[in-house]
Protein backbone atom coordinates (compact mmCIF):
# COMPACT_ATOMS: atom_id res chain seq x y z
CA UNK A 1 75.44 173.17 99.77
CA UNK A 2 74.78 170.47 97.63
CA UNK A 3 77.78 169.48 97.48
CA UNK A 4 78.08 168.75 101.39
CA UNK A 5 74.97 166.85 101.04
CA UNK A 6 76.19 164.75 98.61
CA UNK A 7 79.40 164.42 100.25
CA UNK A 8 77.91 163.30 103.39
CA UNK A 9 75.59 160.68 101.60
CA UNK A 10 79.00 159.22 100.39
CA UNK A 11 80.83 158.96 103.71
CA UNK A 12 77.64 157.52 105.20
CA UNK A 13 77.19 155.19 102.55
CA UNK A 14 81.30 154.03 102.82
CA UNK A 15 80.59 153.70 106.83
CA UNK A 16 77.18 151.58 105.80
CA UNK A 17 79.46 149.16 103.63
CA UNK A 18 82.98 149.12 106.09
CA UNK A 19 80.26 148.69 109.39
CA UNK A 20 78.25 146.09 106.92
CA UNK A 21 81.41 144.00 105.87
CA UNK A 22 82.94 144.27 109.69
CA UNK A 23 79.37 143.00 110.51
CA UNK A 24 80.04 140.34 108.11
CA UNK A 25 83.09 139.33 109.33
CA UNK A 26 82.58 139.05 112.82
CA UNK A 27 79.51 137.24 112.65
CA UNK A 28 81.59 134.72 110.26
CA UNK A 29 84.22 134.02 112.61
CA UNK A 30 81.45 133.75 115.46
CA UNK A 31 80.04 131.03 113.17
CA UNK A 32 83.34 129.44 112.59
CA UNK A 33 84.28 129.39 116.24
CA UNK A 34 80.53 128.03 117.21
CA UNK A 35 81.06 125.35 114.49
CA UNK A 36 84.56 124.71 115.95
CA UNK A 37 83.59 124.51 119.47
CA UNK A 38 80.65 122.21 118.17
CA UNK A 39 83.25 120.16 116.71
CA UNK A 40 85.46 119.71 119.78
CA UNK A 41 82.00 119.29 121.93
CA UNK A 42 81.13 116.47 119.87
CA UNK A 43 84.41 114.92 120.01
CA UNK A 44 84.71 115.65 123.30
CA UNK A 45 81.46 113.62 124.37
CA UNK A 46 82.00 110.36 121.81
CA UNK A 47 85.23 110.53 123.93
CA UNK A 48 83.58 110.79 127.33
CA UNK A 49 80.91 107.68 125.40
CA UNK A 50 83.92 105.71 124.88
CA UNK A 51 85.23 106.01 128.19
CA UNK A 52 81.89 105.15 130.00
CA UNK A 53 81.35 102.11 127.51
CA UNK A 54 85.09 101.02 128.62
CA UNK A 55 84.36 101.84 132.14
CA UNK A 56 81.17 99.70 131.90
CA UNK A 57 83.32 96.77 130.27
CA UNK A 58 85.69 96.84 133.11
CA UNK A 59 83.00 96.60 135.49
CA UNK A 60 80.94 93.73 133.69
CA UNK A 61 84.00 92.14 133.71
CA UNK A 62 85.13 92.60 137.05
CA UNK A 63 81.39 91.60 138.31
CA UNK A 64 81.93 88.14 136.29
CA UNK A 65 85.30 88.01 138.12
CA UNK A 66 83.75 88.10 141.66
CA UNK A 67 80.80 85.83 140.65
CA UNK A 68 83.01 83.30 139.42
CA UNK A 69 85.30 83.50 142.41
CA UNK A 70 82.43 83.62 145.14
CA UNK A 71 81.21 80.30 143.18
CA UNK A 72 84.58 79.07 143.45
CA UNK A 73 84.62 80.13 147.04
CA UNK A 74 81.48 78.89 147.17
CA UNK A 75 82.26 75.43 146.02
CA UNK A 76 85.61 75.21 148.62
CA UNK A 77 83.54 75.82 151.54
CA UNK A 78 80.93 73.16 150.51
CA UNK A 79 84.16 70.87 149.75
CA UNK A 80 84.83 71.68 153.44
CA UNK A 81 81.53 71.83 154.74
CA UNK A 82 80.88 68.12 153.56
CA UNK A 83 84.31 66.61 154.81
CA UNK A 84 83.90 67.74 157.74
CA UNK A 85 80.64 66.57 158.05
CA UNK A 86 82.32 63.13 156.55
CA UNK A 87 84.90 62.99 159.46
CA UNK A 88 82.11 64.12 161.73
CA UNK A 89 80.08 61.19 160.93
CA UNK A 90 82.76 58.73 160.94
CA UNK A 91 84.27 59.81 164.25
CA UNK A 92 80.32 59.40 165.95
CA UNK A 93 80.16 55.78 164.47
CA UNK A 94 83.83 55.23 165.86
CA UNK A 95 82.77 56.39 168.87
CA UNK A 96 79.33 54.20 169.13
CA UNK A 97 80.34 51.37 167.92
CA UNK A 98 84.01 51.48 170.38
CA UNK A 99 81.15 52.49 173.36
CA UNK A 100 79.02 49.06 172.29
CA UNK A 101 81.80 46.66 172.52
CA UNK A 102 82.97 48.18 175.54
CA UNK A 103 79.67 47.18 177.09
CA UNK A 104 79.37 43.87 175.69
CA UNK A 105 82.68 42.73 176.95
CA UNK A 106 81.82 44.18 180.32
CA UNK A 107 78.48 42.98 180.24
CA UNK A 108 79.26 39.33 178.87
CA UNK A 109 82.27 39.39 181.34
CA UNK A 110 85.07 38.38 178.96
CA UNK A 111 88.58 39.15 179.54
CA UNK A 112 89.82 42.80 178.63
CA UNK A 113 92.18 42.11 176.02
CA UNK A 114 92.14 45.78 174.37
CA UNK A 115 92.70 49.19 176.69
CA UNK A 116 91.05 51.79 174.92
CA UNK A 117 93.64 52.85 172.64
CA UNK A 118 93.49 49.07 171.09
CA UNK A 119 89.75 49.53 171.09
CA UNK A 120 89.42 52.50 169.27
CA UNK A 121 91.87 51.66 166.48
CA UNK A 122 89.76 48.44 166.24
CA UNK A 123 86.16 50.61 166.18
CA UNK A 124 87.63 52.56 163.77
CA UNK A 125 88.94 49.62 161.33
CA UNK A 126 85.18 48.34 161.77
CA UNK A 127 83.54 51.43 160.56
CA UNK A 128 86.12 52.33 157.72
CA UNK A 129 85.84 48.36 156.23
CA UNK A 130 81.90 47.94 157.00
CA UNK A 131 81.61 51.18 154.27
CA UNK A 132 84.29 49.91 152.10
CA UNK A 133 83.15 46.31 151.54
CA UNK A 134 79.51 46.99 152.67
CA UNK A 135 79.07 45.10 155.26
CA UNK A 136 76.85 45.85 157.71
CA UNK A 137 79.16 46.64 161.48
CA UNK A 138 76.69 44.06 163.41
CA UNK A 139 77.38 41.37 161.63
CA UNK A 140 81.33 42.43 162.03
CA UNK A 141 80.89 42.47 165.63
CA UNK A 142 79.16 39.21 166.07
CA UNK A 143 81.99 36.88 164.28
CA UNK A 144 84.38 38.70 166.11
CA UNK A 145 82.81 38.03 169.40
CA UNK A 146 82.11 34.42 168.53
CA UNK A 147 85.53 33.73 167.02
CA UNK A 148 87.75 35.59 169.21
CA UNK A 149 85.70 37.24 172.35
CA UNK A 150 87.83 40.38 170.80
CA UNK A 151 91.32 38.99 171.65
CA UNK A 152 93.38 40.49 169.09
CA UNK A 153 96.64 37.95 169.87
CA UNK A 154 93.84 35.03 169.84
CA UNK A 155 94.83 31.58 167.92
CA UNK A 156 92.82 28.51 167.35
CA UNK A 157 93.71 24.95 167.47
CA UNK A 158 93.35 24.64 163.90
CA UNK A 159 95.33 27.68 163.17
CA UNK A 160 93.26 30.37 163.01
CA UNK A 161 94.56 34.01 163.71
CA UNK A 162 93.51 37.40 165.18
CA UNK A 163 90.05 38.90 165.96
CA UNK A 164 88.45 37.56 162.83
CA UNK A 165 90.30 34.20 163.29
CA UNK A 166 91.73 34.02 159.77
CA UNK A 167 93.83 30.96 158.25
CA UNK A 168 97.03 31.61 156.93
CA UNK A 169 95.06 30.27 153.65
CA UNK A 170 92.45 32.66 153.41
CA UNK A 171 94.61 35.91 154.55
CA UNK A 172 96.78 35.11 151.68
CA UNK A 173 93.73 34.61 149.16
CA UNK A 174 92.74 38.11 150.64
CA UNK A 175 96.13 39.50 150.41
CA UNK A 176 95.78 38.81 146.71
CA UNK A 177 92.45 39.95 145.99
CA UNK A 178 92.56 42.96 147.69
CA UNK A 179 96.44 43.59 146.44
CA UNK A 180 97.60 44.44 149.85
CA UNK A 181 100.91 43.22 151.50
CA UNK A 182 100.54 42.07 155.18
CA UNK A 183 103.63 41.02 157.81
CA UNK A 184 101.33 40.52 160.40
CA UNK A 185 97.44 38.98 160.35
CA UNK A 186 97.68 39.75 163.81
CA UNK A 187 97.55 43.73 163.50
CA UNK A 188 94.17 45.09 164.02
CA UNK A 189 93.98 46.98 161.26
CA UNK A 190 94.86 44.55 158.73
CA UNK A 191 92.97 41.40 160.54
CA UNK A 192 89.84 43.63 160.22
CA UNK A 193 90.15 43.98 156.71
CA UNK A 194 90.74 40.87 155.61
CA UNK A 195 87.75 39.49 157.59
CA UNK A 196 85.28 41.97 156.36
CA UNK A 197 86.44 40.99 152.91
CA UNK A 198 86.26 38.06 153.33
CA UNK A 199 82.60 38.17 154.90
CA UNK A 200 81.80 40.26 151.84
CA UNK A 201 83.13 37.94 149.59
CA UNK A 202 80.90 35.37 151.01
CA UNK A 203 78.27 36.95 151.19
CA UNK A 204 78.57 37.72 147.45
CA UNK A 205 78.58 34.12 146.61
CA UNK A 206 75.43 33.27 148.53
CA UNK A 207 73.34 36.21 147.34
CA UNK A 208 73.40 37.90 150.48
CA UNK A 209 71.78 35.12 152.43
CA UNK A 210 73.41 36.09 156.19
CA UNK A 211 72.82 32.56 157.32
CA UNK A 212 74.70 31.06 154.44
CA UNK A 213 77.63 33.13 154.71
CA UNK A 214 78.28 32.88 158.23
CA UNK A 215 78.44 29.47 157.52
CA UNK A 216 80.76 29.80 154.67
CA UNK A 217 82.72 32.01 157.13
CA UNK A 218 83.05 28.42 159.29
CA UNK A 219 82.86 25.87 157.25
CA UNK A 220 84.33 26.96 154.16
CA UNK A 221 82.21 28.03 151.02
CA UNK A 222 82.66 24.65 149.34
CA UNK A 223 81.86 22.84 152.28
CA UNK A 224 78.06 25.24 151.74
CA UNK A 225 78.44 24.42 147.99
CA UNK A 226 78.13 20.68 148.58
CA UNK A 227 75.27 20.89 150.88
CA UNK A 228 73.43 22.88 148.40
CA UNK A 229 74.05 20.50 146.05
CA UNK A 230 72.81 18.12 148.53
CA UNK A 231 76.23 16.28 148.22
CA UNK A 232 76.88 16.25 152.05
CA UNK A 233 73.70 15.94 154.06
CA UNK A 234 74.24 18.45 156.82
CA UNK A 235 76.76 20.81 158.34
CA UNK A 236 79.24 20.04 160.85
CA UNK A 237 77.86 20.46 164.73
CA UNK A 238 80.44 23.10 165.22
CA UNK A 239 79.32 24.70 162.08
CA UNK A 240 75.50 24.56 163.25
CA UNK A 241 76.12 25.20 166.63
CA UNK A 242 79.25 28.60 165.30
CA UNK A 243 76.00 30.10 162.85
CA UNK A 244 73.28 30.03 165.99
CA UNK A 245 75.63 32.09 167.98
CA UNK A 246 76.83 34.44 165.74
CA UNK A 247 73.01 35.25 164.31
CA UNK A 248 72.25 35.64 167.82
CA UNK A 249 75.01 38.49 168.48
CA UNK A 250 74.30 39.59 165.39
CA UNK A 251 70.22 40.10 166.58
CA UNK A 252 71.63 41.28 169.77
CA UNK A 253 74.26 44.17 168.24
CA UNK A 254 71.08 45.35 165.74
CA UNK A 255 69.27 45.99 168.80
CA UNK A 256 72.60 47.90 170.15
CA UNK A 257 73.04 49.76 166.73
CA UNK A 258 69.30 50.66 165.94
């Protein structure tokens, strides 16, 4: 009987110890497989950190992309915006200032030497040289109405040419300032330019005194120089009589313009 007992108490204690070390086991390669998982969870996520940190990269970038190419964008349309406006501009001063002459030929009666296609190159020439050698378009308008009553095929006795009424002198001394070639002082274009120039470059010389260059514009700046210098007494009568006229279309084409 004691025997059993004892017997018994030695299987139960082998179970205790196989049951104890199975326990063991098991709950080791639980711990392993938690530690493993927690491993590849871990590695897993700096992964999925990466990634996002890429991702956000890629769209910081991208954003920076767009920005720059909406201020490029940006910057065209403006480009277009204010060249259009430009042509806008130029083609309303065209327009006035073709509209003005129109009436002062009608209105002063002279002959119609310009149909409107003739008239609207010469408007335009006006308004593109008045910016370019700042000169005012009034004072454009009056010495062309006092030395040619806008004929552009107009020649003087003395030799004078075109619209403006330039000598063959003074187109080629503006020929060579400006550094332009001309075959005919007769074409609008070109007859225009040269006179404004050549208005500017008078009026340069007399410190923009209007008066003084108009003169010039007659008379010749020399001829201005002397009586400065009081070395001629007065002006010619057609000089005197060429200045009252033009500052009076020039008063009258203000009025016009303003």
């Amino acid at each position: 009987m004691i025997r059993k007992r004892i017997d018994l108490i030695i299987v139960t204690t082998i179970l205790s110890i196989m049951f104890y070390i199975l326990y063991i086991t098991q709950r080791k390669e639980i711990e392993d497989y938690k530690i493993a998982n927690l491993s590849n969870h871990q590695k897993e996520i700096q992964d999925i950190h990466l990634r996002v940190t890429e991702l956000a990269d890629i769209i910081e970038s991208n954003q920076k992309k767009t920005v720059s190419k909406n201020l490029s964008l940006n910057n065209k349309i403006n480009s277009i915006d204010v060249a259009l406006n430009s042509k806008s501009k130029r083609w309303t001063k065209i327009k006035q200032t073709r509209f003005i002459i129109k009436n002062f030929i009608i209105k002063k009666r002279y002959r119609k030497y310009m149909n409107i296609v003739d008239l609207t190159r010469y408007a335009s020439a006006v308004v593109d040289f008045s910016a370019e050698y700042d000169v005012e378009i009034p004072l454009i308008l009056a010495v062309t109405t006092q030395e040619s009553a806008f004929n552009p095929k107009a020649i003087s006795h003395a030799g004078a040419q075109g619209l403006m009424q330039l000598m063959p002198g003074t187109a080629r001394e503006c020929s060579s300032d400006i550094g332009k070639r001309y075959t005919n002082i007769y074409h609008i274009g070109t007859n225009v330019q040269f006179g404004t120039f050549y208005l500017r470059k008078m009026l340069t010389r007399f410190n923009d005194d209007i008066e003084l260059a108009i003169k010039a514009y007659n008379a010749g700046p020399n001829y201005v120089a002397k009586v400065l210098a009081k070395e001629y007494r007065n002006y010619p009568e057609e000089t005197k009589d060429y200045s009252i006229k033009v500052l009076k279309y020039l008063k009258e084409y203000r009025v016009q313009f303003n």
